[in-house]
Each structure stands twice: as C-alpha cells, then as structure tokens.
Protein backbone atom coordinates (compact mmCIF):
# COMPACT_ATOMS: atom_id res chain seq x y z
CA UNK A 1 -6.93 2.23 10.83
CA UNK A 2 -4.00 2.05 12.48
CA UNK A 3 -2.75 -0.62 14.72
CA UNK A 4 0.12 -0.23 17.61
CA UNK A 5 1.71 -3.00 19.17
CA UNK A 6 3.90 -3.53 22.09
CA UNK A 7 6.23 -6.28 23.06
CA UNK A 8 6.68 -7.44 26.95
CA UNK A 9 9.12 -10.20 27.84
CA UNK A 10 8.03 -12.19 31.05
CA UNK A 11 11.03 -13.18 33.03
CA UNK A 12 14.56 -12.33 31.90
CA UNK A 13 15.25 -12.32 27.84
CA UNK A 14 16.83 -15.42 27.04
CA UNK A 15 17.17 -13.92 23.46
CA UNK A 16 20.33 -15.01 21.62
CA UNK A 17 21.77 -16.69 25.13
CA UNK A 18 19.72 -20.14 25.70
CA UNK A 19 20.94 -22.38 28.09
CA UNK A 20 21.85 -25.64 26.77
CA UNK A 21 20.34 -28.64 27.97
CA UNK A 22 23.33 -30.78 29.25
CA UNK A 23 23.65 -27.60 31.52
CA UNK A 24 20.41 -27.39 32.46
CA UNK A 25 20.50 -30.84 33.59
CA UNK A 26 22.88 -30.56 36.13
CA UNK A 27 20.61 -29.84 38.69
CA UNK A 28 18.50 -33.04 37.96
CA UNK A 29 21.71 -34.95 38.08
CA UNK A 30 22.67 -33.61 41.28
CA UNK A 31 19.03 -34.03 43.03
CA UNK A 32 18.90 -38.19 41.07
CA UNK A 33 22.10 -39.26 43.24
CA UNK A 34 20.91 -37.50 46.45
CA UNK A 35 17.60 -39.98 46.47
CA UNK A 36 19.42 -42.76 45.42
CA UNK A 37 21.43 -42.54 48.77
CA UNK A 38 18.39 -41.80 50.34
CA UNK A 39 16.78 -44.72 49.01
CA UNK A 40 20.51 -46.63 50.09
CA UNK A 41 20.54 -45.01 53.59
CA UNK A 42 16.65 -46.20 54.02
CA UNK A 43 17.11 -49.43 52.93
CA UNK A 44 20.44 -50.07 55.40
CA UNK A 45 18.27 -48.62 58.47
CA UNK A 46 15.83 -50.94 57.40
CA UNK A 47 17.79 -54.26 57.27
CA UNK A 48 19.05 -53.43 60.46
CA UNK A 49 15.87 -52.93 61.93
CA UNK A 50 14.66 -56.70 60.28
CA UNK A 51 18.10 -58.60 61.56
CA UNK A 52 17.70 -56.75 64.71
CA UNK A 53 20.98 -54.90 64.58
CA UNK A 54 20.00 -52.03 66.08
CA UNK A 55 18.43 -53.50 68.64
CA UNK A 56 21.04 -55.10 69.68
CA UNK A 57 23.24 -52.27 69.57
CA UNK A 58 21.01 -50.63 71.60
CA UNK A 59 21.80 -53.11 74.57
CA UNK A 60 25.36 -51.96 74.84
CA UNK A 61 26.30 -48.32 76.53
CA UNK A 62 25.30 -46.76 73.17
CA UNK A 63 22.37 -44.65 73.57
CA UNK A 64 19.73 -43.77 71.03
CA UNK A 65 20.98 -39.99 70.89
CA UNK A 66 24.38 -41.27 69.62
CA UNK A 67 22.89 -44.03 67.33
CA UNK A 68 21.14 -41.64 65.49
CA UNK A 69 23.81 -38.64 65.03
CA UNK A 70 26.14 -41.74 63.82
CA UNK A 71 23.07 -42.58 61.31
CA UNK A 72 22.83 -38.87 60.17
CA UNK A 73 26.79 -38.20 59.91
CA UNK A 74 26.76 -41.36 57.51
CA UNK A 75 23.73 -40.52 55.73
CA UNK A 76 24.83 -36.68 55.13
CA UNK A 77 28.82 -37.92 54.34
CA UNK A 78 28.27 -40.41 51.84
CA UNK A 79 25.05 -38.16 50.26
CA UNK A 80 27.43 -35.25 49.85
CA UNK A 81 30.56 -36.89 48.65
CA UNK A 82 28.55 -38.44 45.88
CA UNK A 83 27.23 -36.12 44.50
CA UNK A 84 30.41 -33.60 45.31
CA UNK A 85 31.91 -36.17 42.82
CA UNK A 86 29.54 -35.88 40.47
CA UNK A 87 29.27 -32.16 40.26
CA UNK A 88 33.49 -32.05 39.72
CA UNK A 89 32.96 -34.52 36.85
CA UNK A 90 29.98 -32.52 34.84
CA UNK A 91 31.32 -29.30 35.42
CA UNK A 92 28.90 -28.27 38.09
CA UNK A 93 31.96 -26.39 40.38
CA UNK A 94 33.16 -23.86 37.55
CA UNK A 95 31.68 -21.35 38.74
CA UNK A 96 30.87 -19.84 43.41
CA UNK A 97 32.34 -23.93 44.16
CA UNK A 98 31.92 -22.98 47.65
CA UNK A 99 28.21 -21.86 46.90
CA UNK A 100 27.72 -24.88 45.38
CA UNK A 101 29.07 -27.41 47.66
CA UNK A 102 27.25 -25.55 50.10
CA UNK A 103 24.15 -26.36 48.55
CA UNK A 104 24.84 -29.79 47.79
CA UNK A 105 25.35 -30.14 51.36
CA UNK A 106 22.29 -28.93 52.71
CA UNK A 107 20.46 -31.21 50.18
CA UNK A 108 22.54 -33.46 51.55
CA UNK A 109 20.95 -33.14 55.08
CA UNK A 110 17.30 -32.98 53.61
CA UNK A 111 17.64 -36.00 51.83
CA UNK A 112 18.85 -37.65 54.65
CA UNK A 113 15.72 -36.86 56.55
CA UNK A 114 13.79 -38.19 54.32
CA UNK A 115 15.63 -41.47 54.34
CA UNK A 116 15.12 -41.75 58.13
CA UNK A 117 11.16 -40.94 57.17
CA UNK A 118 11.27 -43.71 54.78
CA UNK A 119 13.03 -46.04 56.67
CA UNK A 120 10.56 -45.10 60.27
CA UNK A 121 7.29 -46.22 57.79
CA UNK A 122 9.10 -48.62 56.04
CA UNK A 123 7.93 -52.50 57.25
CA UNK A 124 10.49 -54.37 54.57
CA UNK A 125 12.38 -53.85 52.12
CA UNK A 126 9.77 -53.87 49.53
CA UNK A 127 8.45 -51.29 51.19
CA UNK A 128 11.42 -48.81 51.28
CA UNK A 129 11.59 -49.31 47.13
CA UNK A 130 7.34 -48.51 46.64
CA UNK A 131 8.20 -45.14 49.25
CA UNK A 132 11.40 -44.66 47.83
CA UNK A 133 9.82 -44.11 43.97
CA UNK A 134 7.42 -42.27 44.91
CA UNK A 135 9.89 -39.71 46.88
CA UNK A 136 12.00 -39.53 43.51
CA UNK A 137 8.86 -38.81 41.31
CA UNK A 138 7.63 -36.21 43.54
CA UNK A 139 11.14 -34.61 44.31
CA UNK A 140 11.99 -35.05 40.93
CA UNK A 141 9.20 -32.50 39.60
CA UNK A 142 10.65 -28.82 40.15
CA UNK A 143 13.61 -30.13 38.19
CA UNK A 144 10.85 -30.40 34.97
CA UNK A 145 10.35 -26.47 35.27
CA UNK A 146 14.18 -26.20 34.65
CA UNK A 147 14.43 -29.08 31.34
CA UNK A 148 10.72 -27.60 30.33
CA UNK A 149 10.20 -23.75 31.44
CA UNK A 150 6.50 -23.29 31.46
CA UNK A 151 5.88 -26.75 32.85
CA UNK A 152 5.03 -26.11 36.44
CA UNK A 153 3.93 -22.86 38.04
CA UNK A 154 4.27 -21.31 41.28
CA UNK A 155 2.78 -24.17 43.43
CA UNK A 156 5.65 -26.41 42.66
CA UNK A 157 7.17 -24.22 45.64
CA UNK A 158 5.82 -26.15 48.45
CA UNK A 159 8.24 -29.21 47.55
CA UNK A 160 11.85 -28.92 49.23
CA UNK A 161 13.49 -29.94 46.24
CA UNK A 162 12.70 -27.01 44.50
CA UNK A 163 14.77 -24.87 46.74
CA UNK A 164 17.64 -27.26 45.57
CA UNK A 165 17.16 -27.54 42.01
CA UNK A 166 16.54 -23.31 41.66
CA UNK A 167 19.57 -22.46 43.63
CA UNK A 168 22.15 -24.83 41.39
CA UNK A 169 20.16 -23.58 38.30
CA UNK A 170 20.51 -20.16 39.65
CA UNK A 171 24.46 -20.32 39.94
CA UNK A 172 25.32 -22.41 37.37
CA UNK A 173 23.48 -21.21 34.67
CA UNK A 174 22.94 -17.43 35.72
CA UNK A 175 25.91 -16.83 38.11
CA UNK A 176 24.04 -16.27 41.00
CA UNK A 177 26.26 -14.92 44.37
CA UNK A 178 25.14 -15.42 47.73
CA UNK A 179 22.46 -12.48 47.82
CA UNK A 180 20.84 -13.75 45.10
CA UNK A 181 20.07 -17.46 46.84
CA UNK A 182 20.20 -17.03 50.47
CA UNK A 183 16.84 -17.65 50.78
CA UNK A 184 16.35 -20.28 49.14
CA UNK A 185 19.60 -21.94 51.43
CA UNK A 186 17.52 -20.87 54.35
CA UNK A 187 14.16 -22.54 52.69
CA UNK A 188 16.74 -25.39 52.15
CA UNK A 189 17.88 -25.81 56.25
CA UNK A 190 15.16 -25.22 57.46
CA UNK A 191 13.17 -28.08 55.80
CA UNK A 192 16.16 -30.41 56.11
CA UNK A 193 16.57 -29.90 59.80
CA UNK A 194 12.85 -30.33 60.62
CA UNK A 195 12.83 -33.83 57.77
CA UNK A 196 16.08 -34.66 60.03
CA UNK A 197 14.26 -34.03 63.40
CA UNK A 198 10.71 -35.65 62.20
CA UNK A 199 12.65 -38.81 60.85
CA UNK A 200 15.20 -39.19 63.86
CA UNK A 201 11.57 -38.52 66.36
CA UNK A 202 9.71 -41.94 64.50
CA UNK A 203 12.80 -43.93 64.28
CA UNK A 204 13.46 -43.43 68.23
CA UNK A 205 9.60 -44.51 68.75
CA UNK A 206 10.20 -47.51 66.71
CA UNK A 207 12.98 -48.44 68.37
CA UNK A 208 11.41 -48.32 71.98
C-alpha cells in the first residue's frame, strides 16, 4: 500500500534563516527599561504625594491640568530617551529608525499611564514596588512568544505590551514598513492615551 504525504509550514518558513537570540531580545530589552521608568515615575509621584509636595504645589497659581501635563511630559521624555539610548547601543535603529523611535515613543506614553495608575493606587512606597512587579511580569509575557515561539497563543493579545514587543520584532527582525504595523501603532495609542487619561482621572481625585 502506498502512502502519500504532504508537508504544510504554519507561519512563514524560518528554514535556513533563524533569528538569533541577541536579536530577538531586543524587544524585551526595550519593553524592561520602559517599566523600570514606570516603576521610577510611580515611585517620584508617590513620594510627593507622602511629603505633600504636590499638595503644596497645588496652593500656588498652578492648576491640576498643568501639574499633570508637566507629570506626563517628564514621564514620556525620560521613558523615551532611555530607551532611545538603548536601542542606538544594541543595534535596534539599523533598520525604518524613524519607525522605530516611533514606536518606542508610543510605548513611551503607555508606560507612562501606567505609572500614573500605579502611583493613583499606590499608598507607599512599598506599595508602588509589589504593583510595580507585578506590571513587569504581566507586561513582560508577549515578549516570551518572541524568545520561545509556541509559548503563548492568541490570547496574549489583550495585553498592550504585545502591540509593542510585535511591532519592534516585526521591523527589526523581518523589516517590516509602515503598512505592515500600523495597526498595531494604532492598538499602541490608543491604549496609551486611555492608560494616560485613566491614570491622570485617579490622580486628580486623589489630589482633591
């Protein structure tokens, strides 16, 4: 009796052209230093709330509209030149920089919404590290579908970071354009404007 076979590759064929891991890992790297300013930006809003600072500023002709876009400027500047940094060091701008630093950016802005989430639940400082770890671990998984294909499946899609990770994995390991990502920058602004929004909301009713 004879026997046919047939062969059917799921995804694209990697055959012959793997990805090596220290490129692989650059969107990890890039996503690590983004929530360790978050965890920095948290734990500053924080202090200020214990020592009062804000209050205090708050009693002068600055208003809370202007506290917070100062807050957000900060917490977007610093998160993006970081990891801009970063990205020049490991190679991550050989290839679409401006794509790139694009997307950095808007991570940028999500992660700073999460810091003002963080820092609006926080009561100490204690508490920003314990909401701070598990932000990491949880952002930190889509990055494991990248290191280990296979890992994760399709649900891994409802956490923001994923738009993040797949976009830099997308251009710097496959040479993505703009078509090819746009919607994942979309996916990508649209959750970091409404983390911005969500976190600037709760800090303004704490500060009241």
């Amino acid at each position: 009796m004879r026997v046919g076979a047939s062969e059917e590759i799921l995804g694209p064929d990697m055959t012959g052209i793997q990805i090596p891991l220290r490129d692989r890992m650059i969107p990890l790297f890039a996503l690590f230093v983004l929530m360790t300013e978050t965890m920095g930006l948290a734990t500053l809003i924080t202090e200020e709330f214990e020592r009062r600072t804000l209050q205090a500023l708050l009693v002068t002709p600055l208003r809370i509209e202007g506290l917070m876009l100062s807050k957000s400027i900060t917490g977007v500047g610093l998160a993006f030149i970081q990891v801009m940094l970063l990205m020049a060091v490991i190679g991550g701008l050989r290839y679409q920089p401006v794509l790139v630093l694009s997307t950095l950016l808007l991570g940028a802005l999500l992660v700073t919404g999460i810091g003002f989430m963080m820092a609006s639940a926080a009561k100490d400082l204690m508490s920003v590290s314990a909401w701070g770890i598990f932000a990491m671990l949880v952002l930190l998984i889509p990055s494991f579908g990248i290191l280990f294909p296979g890992v994760v499946s399709q649900w891994v899609k409802v956490i923001p970071s994923y738009y993040l990770v797949d976009t830099m994995h997308q251009v710097v390991n496959f040479r993505s354009g703009w078509s090819g990502v746009w919607q994942n920058l979309f996916v990508l602004f649209a959750f970091g404007a409404a983390f911005v929004w969500i976190g600037t909301m709760a800090l303004r009713r704490r500060l009241r």
